[in-house]
C-alpha atoms as a PDB file:
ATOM      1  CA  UNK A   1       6.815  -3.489 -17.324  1.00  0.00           C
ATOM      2  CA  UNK A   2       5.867  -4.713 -14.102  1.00  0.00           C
ATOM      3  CA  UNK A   3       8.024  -5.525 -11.447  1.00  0.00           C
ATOM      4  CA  UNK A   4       7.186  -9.453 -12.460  1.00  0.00           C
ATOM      5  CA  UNK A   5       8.724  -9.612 -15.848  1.00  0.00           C
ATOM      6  CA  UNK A   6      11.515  -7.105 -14.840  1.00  0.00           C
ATOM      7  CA  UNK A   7      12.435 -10.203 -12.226  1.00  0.00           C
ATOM      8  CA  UNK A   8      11.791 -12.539 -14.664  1.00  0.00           C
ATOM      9  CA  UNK A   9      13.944 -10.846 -17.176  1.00  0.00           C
ATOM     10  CA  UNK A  10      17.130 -10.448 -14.174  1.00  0.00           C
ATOM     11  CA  UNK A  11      16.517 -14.200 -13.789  1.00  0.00           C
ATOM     12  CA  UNK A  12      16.804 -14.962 -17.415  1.00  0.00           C
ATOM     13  CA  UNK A  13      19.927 -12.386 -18.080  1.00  0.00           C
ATOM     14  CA  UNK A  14      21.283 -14.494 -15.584  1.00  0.00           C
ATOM     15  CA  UNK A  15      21.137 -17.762 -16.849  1.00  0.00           C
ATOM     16  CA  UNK A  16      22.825 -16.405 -20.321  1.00  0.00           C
ATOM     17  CA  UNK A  17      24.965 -13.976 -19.099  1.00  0.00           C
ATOM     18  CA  UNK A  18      27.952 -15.582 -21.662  1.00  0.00           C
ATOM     19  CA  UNK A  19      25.904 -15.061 -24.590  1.00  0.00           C
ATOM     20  CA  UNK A  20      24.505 -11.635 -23.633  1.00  0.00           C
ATOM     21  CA  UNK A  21      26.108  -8.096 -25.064  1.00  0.00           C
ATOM     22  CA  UNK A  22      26.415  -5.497 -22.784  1.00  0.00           C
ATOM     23  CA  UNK A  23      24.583  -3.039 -24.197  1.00  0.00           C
ATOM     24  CA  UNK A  24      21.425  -5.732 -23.585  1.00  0.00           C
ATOM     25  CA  UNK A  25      22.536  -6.320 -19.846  1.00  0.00           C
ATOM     26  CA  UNK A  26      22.883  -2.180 -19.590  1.00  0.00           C
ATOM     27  CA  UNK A  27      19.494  -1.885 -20.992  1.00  0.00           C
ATOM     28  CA  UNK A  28      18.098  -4.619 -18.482  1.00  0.00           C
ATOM     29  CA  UNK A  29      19.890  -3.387 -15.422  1.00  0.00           C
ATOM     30  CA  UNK A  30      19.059   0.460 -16.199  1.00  0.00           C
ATOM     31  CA  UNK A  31      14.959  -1.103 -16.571  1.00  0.00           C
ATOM     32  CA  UNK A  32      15.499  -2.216 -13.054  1.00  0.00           C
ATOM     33  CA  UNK A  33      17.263  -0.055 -11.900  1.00  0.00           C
ATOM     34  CA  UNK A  34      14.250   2.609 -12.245  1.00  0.00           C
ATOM     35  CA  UNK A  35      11.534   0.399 -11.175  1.00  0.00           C
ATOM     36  CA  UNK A  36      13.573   0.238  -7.318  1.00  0.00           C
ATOM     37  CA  UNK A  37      13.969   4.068  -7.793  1.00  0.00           C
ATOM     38  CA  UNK A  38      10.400   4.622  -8.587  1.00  0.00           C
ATOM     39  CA  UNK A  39       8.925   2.232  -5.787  1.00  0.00           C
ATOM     40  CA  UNK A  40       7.473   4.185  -3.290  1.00  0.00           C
ATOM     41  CA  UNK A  41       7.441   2.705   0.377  1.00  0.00           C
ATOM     42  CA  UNK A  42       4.247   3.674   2.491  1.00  0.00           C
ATOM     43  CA  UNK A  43       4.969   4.512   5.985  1.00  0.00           C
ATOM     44  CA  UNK A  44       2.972   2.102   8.024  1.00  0.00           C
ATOM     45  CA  UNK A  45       2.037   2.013  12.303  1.00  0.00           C
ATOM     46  CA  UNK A  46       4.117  -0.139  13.595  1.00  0.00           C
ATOM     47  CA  UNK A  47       1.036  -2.910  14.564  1.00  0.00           C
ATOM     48  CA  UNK A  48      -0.600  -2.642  10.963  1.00  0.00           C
ATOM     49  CA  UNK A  49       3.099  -3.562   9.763  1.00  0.00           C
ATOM     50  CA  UNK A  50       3.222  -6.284  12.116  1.00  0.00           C
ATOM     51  CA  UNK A  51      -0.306  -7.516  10.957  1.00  0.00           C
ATOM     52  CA  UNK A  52       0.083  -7.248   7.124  1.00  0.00           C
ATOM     53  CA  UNK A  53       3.268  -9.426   8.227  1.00  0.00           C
ATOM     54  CA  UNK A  54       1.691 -12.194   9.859  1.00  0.00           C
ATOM     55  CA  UNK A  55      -1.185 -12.336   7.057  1.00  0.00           C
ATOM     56  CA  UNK A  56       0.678 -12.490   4.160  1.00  0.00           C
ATOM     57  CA  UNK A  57       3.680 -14.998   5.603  1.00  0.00           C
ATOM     58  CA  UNK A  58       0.343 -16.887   6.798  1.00  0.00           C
ATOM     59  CA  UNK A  59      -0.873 -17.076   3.291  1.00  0.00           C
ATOM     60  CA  UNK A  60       2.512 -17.885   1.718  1.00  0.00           C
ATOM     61  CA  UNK A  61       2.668 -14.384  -0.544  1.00  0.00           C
ATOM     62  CA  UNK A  62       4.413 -11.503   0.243  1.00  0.00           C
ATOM     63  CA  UNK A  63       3.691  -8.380   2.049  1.00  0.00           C
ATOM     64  CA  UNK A  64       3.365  -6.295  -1.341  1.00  0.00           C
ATOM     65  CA  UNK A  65       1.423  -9.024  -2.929  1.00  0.00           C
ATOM     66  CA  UNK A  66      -0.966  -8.809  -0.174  1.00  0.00           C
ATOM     67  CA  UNK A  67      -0.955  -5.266  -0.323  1.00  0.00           C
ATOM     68  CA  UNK A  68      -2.114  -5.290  -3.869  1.00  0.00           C
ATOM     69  CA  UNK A  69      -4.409  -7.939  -3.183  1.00  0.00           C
ATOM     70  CA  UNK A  70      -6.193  -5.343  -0.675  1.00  0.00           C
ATOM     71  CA  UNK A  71      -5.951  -2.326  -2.456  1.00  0.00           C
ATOM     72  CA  UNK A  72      -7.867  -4.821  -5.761  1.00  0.00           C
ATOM     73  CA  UNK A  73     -10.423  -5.618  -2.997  1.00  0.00           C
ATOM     74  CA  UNK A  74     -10.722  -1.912  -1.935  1.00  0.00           C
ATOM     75  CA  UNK A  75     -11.483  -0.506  -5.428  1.00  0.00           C
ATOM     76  CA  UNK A  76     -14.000  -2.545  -5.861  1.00  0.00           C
END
């Protein structure tokens, strides 16, 4: 699952928490739960933080997005 649909899912748990069992929402939370654990943060210089900031506030997406967008653009 990507970290997309896991959102997506949180959101939708959410809106139907009544109607949901908790061995669903356990399920849902655990899925989450181990895609924070398993996200990795790269340690960055302070001014290529600062830059990958600016760009990707500039183009409305954010900083992982544009990350991803880079590292697409890099393999290829």
């Amino acid at each position: 699952m990507t970290r997309l649909s896991i959102a997506e899912e949180l959101e939708s748990a959410a809106d139907r928490i009544g109607d949901m069992s908790r061995a669903d929402l356990q399920i849902i939370l655990r899925r989450a739960a181990l895609m924070l654990r398993n996200v990795a943060g790269v340690p960055l210089k302070p001014a290529t933080e600062d830059a990958l900031n600016s760009i990707a506030a500039e183009m409305k997406i954010g900083r992982s997005d544009l990350i991803q967008i880079i590292a697409r653009m890099a393999g290829n």
